[in-house]
N, C-alpha and C. Protein backbone atom coordinates (compact mmCIF):
# COMPACT_ATOMS: atom_id res chain seq x y z
N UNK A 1 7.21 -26.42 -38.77
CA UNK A 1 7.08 -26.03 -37.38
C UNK A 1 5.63 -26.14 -36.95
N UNK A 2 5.46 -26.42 -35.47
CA UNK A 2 4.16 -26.47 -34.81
C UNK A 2 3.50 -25.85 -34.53
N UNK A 3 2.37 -25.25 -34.61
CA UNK A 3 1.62 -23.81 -34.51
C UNK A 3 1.96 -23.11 -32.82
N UNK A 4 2.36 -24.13 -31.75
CA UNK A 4 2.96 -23.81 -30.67
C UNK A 4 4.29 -22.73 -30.35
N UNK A 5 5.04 -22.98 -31.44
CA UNK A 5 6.30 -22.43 -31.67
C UNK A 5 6.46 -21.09 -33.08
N UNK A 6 5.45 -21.42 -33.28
CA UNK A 6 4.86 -20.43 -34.25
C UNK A 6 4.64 -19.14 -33.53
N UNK A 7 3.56 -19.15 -32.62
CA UNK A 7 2.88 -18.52 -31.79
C UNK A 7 4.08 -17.72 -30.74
N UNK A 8 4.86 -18.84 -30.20
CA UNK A 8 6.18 -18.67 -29.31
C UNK A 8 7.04 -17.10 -30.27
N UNK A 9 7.47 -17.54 -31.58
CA UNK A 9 8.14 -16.48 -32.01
C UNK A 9 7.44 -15.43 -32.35
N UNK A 10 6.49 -15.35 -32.86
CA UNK A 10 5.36 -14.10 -32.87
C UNK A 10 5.28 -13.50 -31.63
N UNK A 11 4.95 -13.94 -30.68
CA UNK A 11 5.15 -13.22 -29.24
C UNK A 11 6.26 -12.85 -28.90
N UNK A 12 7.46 -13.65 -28.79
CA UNK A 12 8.93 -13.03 -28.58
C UNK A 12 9.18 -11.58 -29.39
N UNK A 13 8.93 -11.92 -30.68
CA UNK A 13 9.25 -10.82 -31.60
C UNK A 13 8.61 -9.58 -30.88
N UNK A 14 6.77 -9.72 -30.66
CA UNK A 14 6.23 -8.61 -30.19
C UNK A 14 6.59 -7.79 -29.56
N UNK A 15 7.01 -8.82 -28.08
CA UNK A 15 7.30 -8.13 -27.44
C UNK A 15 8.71 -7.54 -27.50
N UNK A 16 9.59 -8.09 -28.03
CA UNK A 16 10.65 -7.10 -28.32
C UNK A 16 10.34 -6.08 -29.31
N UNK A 17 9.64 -5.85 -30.23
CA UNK A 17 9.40 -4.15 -30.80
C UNK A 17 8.64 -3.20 -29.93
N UNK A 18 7.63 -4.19 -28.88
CA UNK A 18 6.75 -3.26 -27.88
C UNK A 18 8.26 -2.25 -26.71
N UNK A 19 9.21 -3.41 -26.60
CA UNK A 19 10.09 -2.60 -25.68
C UNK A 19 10.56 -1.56 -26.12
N UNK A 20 11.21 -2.01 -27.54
CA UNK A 20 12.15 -1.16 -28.24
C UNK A 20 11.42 0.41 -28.25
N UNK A 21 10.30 0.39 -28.52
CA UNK A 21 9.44 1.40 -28.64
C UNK A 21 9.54 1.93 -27.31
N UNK A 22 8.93 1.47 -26.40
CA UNK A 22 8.99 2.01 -24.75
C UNK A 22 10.24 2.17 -24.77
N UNK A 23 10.90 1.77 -24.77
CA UNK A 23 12.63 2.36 -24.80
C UNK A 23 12.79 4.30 -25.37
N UNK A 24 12.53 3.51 -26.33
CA UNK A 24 12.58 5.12 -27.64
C UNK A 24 12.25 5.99 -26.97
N UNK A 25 10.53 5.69 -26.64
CA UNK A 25 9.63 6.84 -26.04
C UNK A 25 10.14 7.68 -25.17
N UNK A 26 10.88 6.61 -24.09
CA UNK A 26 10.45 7.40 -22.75
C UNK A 26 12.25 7.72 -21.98
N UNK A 27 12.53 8.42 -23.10
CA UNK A 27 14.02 9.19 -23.20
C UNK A 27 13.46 10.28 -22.13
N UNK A 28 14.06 10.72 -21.11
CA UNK A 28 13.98 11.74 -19.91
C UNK A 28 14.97 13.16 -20.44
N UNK A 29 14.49 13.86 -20.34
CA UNK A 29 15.74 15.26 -20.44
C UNK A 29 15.96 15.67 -19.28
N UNK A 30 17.27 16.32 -19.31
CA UNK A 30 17.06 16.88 -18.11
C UNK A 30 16.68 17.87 -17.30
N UNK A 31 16.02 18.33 -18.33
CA UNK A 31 14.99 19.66 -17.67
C UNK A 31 14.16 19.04 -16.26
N UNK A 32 13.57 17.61 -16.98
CA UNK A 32 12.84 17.03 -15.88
C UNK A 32 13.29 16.69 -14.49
N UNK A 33 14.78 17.00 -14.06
CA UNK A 33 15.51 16.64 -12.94
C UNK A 33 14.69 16.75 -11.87
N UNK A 34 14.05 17.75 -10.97
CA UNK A 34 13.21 18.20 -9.91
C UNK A 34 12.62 16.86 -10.19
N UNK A 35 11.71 16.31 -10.78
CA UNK A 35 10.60 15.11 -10.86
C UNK A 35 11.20 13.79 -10.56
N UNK A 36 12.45 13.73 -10.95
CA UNK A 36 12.93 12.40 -11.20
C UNK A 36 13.75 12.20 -9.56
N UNK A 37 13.96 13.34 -8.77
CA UNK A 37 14.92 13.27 -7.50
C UNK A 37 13.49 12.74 -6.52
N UNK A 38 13.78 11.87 -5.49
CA UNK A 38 12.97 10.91 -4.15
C UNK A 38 12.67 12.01 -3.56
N UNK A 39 11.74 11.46 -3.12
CA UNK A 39 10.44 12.60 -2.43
C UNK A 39 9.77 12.33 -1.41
N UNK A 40 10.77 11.64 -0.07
CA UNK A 40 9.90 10.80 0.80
C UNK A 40 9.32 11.85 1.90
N UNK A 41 8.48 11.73 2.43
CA UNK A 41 7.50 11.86 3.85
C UNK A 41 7.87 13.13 4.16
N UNK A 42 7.62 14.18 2.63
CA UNK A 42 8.31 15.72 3.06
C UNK A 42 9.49 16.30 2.94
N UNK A 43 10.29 15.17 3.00
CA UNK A 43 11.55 15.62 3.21
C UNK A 43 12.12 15.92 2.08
N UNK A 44 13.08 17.38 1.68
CA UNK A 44 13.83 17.18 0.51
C UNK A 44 15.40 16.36 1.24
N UNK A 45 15.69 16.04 -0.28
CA UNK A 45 16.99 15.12 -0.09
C UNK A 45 17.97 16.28 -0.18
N UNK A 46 17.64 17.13 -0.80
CA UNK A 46 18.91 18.49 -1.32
C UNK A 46 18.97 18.90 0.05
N UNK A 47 18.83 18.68 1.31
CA UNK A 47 19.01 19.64 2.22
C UNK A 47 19.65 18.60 3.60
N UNK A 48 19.25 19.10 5.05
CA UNK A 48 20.06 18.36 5.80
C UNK A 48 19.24 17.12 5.61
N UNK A 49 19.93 16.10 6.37
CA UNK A 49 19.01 14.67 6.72
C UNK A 49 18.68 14.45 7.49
N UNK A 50 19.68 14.85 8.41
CA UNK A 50 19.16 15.18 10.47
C UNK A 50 18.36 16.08 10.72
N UNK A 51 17.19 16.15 9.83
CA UNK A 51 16.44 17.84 10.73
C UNK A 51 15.25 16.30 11.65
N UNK A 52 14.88 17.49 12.75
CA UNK A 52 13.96 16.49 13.38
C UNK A 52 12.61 16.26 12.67
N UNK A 53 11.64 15.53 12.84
CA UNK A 53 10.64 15.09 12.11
C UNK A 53 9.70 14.94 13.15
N UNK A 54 8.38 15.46 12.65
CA UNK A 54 6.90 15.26 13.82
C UNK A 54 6.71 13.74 13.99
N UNK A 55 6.46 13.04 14.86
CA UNK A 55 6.10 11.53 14.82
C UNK A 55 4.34 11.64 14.77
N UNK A 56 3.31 12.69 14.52
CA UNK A 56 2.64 12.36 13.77
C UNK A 56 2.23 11.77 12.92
N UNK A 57 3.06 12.29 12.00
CA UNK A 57 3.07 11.77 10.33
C UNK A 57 3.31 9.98 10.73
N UNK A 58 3.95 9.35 11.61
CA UNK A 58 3.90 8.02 12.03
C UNK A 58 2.88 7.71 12.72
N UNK A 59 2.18 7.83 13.50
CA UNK A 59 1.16 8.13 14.54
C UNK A 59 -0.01 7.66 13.52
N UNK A 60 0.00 8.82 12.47
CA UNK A 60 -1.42 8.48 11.57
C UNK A 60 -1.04 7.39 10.58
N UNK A 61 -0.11 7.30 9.98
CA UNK A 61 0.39 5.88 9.59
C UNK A 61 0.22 4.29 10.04
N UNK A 62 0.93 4.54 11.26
CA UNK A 62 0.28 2.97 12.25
C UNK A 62 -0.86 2.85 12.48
N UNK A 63 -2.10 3.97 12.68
CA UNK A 63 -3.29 3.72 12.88
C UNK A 63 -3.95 3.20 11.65
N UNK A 64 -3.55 3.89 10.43
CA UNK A 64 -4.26 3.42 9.05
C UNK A 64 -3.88 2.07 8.83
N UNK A 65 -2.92 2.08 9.12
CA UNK A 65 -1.92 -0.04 8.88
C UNK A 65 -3.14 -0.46 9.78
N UNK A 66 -3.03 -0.17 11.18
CA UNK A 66 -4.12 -1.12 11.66
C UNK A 66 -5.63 -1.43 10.95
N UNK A 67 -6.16 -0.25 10.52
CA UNK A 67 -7.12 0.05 10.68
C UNK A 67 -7.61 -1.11 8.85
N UNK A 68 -6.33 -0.63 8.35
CA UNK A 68 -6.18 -1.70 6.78
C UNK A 68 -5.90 -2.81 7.14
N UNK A 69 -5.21 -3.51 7.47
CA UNK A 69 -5.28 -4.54 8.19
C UNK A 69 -6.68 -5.22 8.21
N UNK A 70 -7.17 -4.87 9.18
CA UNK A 70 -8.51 -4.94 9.66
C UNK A 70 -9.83 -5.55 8.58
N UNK A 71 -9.89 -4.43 7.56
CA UNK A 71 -10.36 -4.30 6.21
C UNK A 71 -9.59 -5.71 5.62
N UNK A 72 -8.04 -5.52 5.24
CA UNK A 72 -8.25 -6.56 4.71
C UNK A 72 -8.64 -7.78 4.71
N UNK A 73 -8.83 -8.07 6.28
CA UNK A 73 -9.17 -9.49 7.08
C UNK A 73 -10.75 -9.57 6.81
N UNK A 74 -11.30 -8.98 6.64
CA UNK A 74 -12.82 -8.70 6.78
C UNK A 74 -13.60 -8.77 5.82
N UNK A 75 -12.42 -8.27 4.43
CA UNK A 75 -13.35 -8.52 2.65
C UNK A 75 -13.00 -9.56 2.32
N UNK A 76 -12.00 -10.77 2.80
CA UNK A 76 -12.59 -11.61 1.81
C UNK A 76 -13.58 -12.63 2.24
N UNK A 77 -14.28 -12.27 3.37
CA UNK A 77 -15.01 -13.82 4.58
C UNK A 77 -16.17 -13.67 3.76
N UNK A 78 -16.55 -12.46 2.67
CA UNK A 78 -17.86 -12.56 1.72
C UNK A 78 -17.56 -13.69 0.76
N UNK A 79 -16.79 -14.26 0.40
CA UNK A 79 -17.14 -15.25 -0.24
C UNK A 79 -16.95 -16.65 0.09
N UNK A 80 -16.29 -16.62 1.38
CA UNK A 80 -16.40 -18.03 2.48
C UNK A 80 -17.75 -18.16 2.95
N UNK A 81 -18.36 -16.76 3.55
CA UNK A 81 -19.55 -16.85 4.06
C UNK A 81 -20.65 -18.00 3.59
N UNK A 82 -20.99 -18.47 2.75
CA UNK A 82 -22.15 -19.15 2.55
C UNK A 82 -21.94 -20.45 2.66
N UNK A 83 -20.45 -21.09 2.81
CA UNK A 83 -20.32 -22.53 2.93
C UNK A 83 -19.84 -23.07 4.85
N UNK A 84 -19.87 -21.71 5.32
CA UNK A 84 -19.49 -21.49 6.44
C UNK A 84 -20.47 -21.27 7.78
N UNK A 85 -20.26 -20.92 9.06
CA UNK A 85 -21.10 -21.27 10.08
C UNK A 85 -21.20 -19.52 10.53
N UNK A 86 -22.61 -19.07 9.95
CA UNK A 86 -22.51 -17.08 10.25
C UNK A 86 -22.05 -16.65 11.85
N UNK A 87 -22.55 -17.78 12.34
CA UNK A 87 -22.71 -17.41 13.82
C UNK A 87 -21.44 -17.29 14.02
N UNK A 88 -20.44 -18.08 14.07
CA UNK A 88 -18.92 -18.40 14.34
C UNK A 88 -18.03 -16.74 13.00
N UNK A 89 -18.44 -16.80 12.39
CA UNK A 89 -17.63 -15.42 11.90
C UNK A 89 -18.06 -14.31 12.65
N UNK A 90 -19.22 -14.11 13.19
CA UNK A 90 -20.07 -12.82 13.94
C UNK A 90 -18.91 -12.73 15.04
N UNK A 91 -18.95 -13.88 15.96
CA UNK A 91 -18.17 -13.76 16.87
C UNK A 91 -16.75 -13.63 16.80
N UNK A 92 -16.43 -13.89 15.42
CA UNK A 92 -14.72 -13.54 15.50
C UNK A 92 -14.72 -12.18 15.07
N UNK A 93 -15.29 -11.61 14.36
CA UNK A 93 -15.40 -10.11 13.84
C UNK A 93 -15.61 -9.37 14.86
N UNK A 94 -16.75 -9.68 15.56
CA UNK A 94 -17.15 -8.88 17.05
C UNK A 94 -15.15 -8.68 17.68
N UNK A 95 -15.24 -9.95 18.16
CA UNK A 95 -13.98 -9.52 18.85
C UNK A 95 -12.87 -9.09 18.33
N UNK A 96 -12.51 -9.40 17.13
CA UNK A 96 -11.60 -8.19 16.69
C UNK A 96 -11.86 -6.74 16.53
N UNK A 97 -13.01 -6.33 16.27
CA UNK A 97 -13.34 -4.85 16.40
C UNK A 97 -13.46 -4.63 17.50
N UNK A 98 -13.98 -5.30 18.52
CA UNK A 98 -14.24 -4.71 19.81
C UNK A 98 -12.92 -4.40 20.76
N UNK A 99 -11.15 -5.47 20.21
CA UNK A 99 -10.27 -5.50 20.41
C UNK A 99 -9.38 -4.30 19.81
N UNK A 100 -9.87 -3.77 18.49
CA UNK A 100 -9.19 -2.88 18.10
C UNK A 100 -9.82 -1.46 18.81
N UNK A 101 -11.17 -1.42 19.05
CA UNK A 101 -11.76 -0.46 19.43
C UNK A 101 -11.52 0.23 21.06
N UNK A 102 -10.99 -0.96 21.95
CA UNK A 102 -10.23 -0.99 23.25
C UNK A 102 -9.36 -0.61 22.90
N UNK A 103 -8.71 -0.67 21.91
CA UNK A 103 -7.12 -0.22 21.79
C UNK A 103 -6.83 1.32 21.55
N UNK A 104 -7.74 1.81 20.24
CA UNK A 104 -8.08 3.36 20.27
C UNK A 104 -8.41 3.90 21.32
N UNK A 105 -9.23 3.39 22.18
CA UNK A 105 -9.83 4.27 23.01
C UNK A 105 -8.59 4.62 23.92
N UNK A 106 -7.79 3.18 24.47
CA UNK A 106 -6.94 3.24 25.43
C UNK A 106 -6.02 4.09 24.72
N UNK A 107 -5.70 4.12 23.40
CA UNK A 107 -4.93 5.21 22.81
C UNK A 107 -5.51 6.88 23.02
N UNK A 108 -6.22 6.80 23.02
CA UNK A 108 -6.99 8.52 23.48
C UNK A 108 -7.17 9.09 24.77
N UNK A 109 -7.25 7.71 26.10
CA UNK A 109 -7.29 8.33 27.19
C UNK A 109 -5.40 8.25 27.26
N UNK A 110 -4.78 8.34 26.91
CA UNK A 110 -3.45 8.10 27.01
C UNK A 110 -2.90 9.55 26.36
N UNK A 111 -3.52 9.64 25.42
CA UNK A 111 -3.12 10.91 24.97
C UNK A 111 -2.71 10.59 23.91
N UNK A 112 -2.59 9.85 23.08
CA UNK A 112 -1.37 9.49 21.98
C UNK A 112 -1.78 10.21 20.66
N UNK A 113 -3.31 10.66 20.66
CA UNK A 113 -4.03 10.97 19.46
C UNK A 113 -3.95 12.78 19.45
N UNK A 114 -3.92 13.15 20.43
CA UNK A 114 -3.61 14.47 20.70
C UNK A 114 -2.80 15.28 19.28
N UNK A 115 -2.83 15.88 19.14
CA UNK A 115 -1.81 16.74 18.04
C UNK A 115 -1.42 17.89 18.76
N UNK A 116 -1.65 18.43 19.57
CA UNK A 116 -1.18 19.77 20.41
C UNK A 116 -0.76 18.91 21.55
N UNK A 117 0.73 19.58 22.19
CA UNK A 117 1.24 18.98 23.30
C UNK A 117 0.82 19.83 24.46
């Protein structure tokens, strides 16, 4: 055999004793039940499903999406930057912040940021 296929079953093997093991390990009891039941946005599941919900908790959500968004568009132009034209990124950055920054504001004289009604 070819040291290619050599290598091939040495790894197969591995990783099947690495599972078997993670298998073994990570046996759950059920003491642990509370941990293992979904845990979304506050809500328990053991109770109603229809209770009403603050649209806060959404409110600050969509702003962070935007606001990440944003960020992500913005870290990677550091390593385009040097084969690229600075002047022409200044001006696209300008106007997207200055576009998102119209948008907050118009969100605040609107009221939307408010937390007390």
């Amino acid at each position: 055999m070819n040291m290619l296929t050599m290598m091939g079953i040495i790894i197969a093997i591995l990783s099947t004793i690495i599972m078997m093991v993670a298998s073994i390990l990570s046996v759950k009891s059920i003491i642990d039940r509370e941990k293992s039941t979904p845990f979304e946005c506050g809500f328990d599941p053991f109770y109603k499903a229809r209770i009403p919900f603050s649209l806060k908790f959404f409110l600050v959500a969509v702003i962070f999406l935007i606001f990440d968004v944003e960020i992500a568009m913005i870290l990677p132009v550091m390593m385009v930057m040097p084969e690229s034209d600075p002047t022409e990124w200044m001006t696209t950055f300008t106007v997207v912040i200055v576009i998102l920054l119209v948008g907050l504001y118009y969100e605040w004289q609107q009221g939307s940021l408010e937390w007390s009604n």
